[in-house]
Protein backbone atom coordinates (compact mmCIF):
# COMPACT_ATOMS: atom_id res chain seq x y z
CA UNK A 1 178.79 -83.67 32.75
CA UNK A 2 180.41 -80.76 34.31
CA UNK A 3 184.01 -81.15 35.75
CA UNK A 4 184.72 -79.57 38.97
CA UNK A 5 187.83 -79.66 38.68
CA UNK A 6 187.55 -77.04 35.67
CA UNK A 7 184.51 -75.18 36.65
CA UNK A 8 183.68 -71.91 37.19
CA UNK A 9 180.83 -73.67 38.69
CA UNK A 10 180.64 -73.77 43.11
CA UNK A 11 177.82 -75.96 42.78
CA UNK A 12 179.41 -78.20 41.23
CA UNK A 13 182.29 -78.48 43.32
CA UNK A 14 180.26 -78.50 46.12
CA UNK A 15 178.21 -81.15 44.73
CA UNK A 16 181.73 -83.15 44.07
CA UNK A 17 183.35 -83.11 47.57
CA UNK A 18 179.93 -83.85 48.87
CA UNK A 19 179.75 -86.94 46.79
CA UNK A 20 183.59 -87.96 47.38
CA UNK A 21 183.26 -87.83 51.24
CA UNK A 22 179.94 -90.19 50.85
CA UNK A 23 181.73 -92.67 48.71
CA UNK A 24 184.22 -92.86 51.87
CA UNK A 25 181.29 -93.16 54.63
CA UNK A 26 179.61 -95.74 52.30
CA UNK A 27 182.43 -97.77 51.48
CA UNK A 28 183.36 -98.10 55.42
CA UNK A 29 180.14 -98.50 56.97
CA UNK A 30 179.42 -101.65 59.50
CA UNK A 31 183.42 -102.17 59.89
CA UNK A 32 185.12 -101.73 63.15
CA UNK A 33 186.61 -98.15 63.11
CA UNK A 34 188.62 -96.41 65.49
CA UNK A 35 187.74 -93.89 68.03
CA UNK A 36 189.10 -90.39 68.11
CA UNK A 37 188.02 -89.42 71.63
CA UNK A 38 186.87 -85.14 71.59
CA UNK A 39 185.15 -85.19 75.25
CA UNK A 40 182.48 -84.62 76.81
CA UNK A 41 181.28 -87.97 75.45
CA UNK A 42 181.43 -87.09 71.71
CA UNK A 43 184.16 -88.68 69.49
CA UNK A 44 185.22 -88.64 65.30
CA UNK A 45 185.95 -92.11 63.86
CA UNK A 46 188.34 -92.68 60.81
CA UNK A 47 185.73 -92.72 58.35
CA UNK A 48 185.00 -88.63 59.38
CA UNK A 49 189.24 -88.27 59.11
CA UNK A 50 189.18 -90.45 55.95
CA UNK A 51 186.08 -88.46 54.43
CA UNK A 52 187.18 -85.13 55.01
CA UNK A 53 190.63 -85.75 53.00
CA UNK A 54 188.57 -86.86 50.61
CA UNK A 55 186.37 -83.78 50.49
CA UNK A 56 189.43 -81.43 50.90
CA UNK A 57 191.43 -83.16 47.71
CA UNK A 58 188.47 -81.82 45.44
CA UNK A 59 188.26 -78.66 46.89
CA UNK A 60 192.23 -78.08 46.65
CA UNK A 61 192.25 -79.62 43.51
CA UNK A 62 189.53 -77.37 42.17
CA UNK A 63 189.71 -74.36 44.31
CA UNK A 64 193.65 -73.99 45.29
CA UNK A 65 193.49 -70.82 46.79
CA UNK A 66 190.05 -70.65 48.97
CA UNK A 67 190.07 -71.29 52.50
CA UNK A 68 188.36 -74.48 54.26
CA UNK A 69 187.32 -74.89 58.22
CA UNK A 70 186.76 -78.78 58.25
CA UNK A 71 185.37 -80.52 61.66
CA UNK A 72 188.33 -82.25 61.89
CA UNK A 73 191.35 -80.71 60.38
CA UNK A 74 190.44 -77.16 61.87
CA UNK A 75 191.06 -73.67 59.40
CA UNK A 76 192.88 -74.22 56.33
CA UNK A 77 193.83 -70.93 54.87
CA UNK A 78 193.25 -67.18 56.49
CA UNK A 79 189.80 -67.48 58.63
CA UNK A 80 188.42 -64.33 57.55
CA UNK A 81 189.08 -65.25 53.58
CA UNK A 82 186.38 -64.14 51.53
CA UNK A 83 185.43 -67.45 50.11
CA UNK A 84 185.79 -70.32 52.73
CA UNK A 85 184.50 -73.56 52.27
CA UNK A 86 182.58 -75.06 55.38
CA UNK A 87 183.04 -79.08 55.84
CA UNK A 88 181.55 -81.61 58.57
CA UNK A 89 182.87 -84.66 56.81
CA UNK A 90 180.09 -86.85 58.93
CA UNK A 91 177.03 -85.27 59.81
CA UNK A 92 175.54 -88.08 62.32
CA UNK A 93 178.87 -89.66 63.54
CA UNK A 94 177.08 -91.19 66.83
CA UNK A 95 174.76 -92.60 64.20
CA UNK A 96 177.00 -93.84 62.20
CA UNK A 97 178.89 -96.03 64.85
CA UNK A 98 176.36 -97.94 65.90
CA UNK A 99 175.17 -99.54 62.56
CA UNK A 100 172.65 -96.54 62.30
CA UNK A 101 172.15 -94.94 58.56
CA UNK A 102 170.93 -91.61 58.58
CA UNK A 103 173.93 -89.58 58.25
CA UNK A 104 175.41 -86.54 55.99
CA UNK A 105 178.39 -85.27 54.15
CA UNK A 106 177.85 -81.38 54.08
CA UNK A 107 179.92 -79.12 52.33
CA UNK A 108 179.33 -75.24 51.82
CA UNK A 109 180.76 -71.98 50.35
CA UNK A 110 180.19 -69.74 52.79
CA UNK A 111 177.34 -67.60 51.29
CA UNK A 112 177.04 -69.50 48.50
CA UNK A 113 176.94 -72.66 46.91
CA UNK A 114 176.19 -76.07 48.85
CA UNK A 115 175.41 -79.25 49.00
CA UNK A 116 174.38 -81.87 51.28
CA UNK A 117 174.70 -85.68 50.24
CA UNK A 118 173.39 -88.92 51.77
CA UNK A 119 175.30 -91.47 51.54
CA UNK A 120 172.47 -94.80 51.77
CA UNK A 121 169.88 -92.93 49.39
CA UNK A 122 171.98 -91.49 46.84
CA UNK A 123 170.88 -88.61 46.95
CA UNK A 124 172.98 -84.84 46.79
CA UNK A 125 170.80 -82.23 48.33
CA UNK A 126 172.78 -78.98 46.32
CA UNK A 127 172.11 -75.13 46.09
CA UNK A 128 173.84 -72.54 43.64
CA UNK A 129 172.78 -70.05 46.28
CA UNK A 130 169.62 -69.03 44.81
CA UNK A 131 167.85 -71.86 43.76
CA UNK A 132 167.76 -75.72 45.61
CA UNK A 133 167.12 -78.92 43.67
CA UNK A 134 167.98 -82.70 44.81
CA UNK A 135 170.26 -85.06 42.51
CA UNK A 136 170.01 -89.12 41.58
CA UNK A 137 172.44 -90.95 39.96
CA UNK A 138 170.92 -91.34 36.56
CA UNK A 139 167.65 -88.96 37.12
CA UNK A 140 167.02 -85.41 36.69
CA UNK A 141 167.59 -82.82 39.09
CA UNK A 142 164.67 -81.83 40.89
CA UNK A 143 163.93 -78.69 42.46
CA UNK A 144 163.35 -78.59 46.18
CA UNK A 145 159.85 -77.67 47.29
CA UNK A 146 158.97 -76.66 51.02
CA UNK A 147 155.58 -78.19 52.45
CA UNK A 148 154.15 -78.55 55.73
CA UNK A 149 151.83 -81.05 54.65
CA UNK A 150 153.62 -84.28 56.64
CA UNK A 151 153.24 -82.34 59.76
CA UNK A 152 156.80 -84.05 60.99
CA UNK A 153 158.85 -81.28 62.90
CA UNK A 154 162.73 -82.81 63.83
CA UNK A 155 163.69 -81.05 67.10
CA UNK A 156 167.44 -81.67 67.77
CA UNK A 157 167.77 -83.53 71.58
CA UNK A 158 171.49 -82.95 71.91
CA UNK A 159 172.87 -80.98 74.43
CA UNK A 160 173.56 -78.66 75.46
CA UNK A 161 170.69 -76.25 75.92
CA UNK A 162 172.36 -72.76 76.02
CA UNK A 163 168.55 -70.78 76.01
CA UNK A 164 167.82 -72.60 78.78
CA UNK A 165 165.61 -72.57 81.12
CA UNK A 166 163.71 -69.11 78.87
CA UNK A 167 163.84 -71.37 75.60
CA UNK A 168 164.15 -75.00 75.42
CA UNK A 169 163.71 -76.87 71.63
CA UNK A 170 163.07 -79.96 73.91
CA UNK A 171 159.98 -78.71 75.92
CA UNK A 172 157.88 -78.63 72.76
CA UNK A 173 157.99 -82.47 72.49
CA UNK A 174 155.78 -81.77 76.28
CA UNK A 175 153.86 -79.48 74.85
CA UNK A 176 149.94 -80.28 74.17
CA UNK A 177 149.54 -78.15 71.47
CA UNK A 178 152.82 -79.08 69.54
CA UNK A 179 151.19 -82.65 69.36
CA UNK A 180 147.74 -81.99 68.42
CA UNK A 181 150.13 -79.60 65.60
CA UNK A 182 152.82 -81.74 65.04
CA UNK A 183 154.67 -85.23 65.27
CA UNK A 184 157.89 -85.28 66.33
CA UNK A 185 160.61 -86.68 65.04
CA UNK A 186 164.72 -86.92 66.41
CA UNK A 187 166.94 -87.66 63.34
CA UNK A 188 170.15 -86.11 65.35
CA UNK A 189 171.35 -84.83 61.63
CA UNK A 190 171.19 -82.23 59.61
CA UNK A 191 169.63 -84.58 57.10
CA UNK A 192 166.61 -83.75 58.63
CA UNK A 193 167.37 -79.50 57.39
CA UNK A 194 167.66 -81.14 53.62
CA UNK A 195 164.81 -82.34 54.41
CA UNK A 196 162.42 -79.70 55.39
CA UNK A 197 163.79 -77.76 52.06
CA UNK A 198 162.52 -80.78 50.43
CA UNK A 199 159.59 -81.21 51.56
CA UNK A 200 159.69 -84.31 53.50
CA UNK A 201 159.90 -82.63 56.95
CA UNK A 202 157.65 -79.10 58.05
CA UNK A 203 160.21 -78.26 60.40
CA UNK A 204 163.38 -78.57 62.44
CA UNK A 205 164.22 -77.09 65.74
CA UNK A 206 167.49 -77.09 67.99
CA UNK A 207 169.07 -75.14 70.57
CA UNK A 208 172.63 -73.83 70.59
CA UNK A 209 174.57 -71.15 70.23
CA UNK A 210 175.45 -69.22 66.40
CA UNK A 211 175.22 -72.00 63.89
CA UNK A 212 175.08 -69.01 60.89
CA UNK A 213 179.05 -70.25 60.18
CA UNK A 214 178.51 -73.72 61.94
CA UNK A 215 180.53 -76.32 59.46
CA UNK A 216 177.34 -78.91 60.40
CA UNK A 217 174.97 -76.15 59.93
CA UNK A 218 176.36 -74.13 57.05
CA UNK A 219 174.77 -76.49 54.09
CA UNK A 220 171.42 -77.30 55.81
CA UNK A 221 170.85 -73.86 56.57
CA UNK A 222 171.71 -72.57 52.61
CA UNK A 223 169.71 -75.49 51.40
CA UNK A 224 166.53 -74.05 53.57
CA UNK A 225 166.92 -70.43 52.51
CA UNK A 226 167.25 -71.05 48.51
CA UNK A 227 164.18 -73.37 48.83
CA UNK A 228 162.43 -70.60 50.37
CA UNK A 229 161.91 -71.90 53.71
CA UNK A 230 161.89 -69.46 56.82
CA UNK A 231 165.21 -69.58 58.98
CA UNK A 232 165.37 -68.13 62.04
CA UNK A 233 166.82 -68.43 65.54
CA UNK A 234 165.07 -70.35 68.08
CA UNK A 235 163.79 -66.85 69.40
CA UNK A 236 162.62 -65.63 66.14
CA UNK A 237 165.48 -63.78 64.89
CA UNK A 238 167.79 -63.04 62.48
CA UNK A 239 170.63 -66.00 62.53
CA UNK A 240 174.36 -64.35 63.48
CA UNK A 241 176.37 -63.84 66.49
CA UNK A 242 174.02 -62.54 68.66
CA UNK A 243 171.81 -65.72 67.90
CA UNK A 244 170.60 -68.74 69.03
CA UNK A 245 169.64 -71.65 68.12
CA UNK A 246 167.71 -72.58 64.93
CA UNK A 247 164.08 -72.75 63.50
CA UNK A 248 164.11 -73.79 59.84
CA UNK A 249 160.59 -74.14 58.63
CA UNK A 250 158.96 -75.11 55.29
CA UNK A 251 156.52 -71.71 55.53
CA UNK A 252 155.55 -69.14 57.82
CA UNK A 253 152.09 -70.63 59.31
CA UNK A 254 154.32 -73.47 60.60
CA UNK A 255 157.42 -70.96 61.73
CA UNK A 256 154.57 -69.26 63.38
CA UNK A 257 153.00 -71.62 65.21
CA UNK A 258 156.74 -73.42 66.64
CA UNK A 259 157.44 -69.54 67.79
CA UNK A 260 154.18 -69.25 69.22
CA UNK A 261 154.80 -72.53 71.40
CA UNK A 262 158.86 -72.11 71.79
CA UNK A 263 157.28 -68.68 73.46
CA UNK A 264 154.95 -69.94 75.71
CA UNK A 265 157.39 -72.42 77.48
């Protein structure tokens, strides 16, 4: 087994922080946590403090002199570094407080590796950058492969709605032809962008501003790419700063067809 701590391996370090912030959101879960109130009705809870130390002691231990920009702690290091680690300690923290499983630990290397781990399955979602494969304790690593085939397209509810009222990810769910399509599905994690690269989702959808260098985005969105998937904005461009939005879809009929109906609201 490779050890992160002396590898010239970012997957594997990715892979390691990913799995030592789940271990912390596992170990927690159903127990009556605190509330770290961030307005506007969202909020952290210790277990998204207590997972991202636990992510940021691998990556200091293993990588002393990169950069990290955690949801919680805020930059670490020079922003503009040229390697910077990207971690949301807690992907699904609204979830998570009310007894409510599907959740994430991301952590990325800007342009580079990544991985995304859930905590209840087991399961690491990683990338070396090129190539995506999924991880069980005790089974081989399996490499992640796109398909439209169930048809299930996650569209992302929360607000708010910055393409609004040109582009709205929430009027497909009104749309006729997005259900004749499609089912929708609301996961309210970036699970569901593992997902799609894995096959077990033909598409995700939410609003928003730049979410290239998002820290709940950043993993999700390399995931998608190495599998092949097509990533977009929610108008059909490049991701970056003038973008918005994303469309992550397991191939190009189905990014198609979502731009085709995202276009016609």
């Amino acid at each position: 087994m490779i050890n992160p701590y002396e590898s010239s391996d970012d997957a594997a370090v990715a892979i390691a922080g990913a799995r030592a912030g789940a271990d912390v959101v596992r170990s927690v879960y159903g127990q009556r946590l605190n509330r770290i109130d961030k307005g506007a009705g969202d909020f952290a809870t210790t277990a998204d403090v207590e997972a991202e130390k636990a992510i940021l002691g691998v990556l200091r231990a293993a990588r002393p002199d990169d950069a990290v920009l955690g949801e919680e702690g805020g930059q670490q290091g020079v922003a503009d570094a040229a390697r910077q680690w990207m971690v949301d300690p807690l992907c699904g923290t609204l979830n998570y407080a009310v007894g409510n499983m599907l959740v994430a630990v991301n952590v990325a290397l800007r342009g580079g590796a990544a991985a995304v781990a859930d905590p209840f399955s087991g399961e690491v979602f990683f990338t070396d950058g090129q190539t995506a494969w999924v991880r069980h304790d005790g089974a081989d690593d399996t490499l992640l492969t796109p398909s439209p085939a169930t048809r299930l397209v996650d569209v992302n509810l929360d607000p708010p709605f910055p393409s609004a009222p040109r582009l709205r990810a929430v009027d497909l769910l009104a749309h006729p032809d997005f259900v004749e399509r499609f089912r929708p599905r609301v996961v309210s994690t970036t699970l569901a962008l593992a997902w799609v690269a894995a096959g077990k989702r033909a598409a995700y959808v939410t609003d928003g501003g730049d979410l290239s260098n998002s820290v709940h985005f950043a993993a999700g969105i390399a995931l998608c790419r190495a599998a092949g998937c097509v990533v977009t904005g929610i108008d059909g461009g490049p991701l970056g700063e003038t973008g918005r939005g994303l469309v992550a879809a397991a191939d190009g009929e189905t990014h198609g067809q979502l731009m085709t109906l995202l276009r016609a609201r």
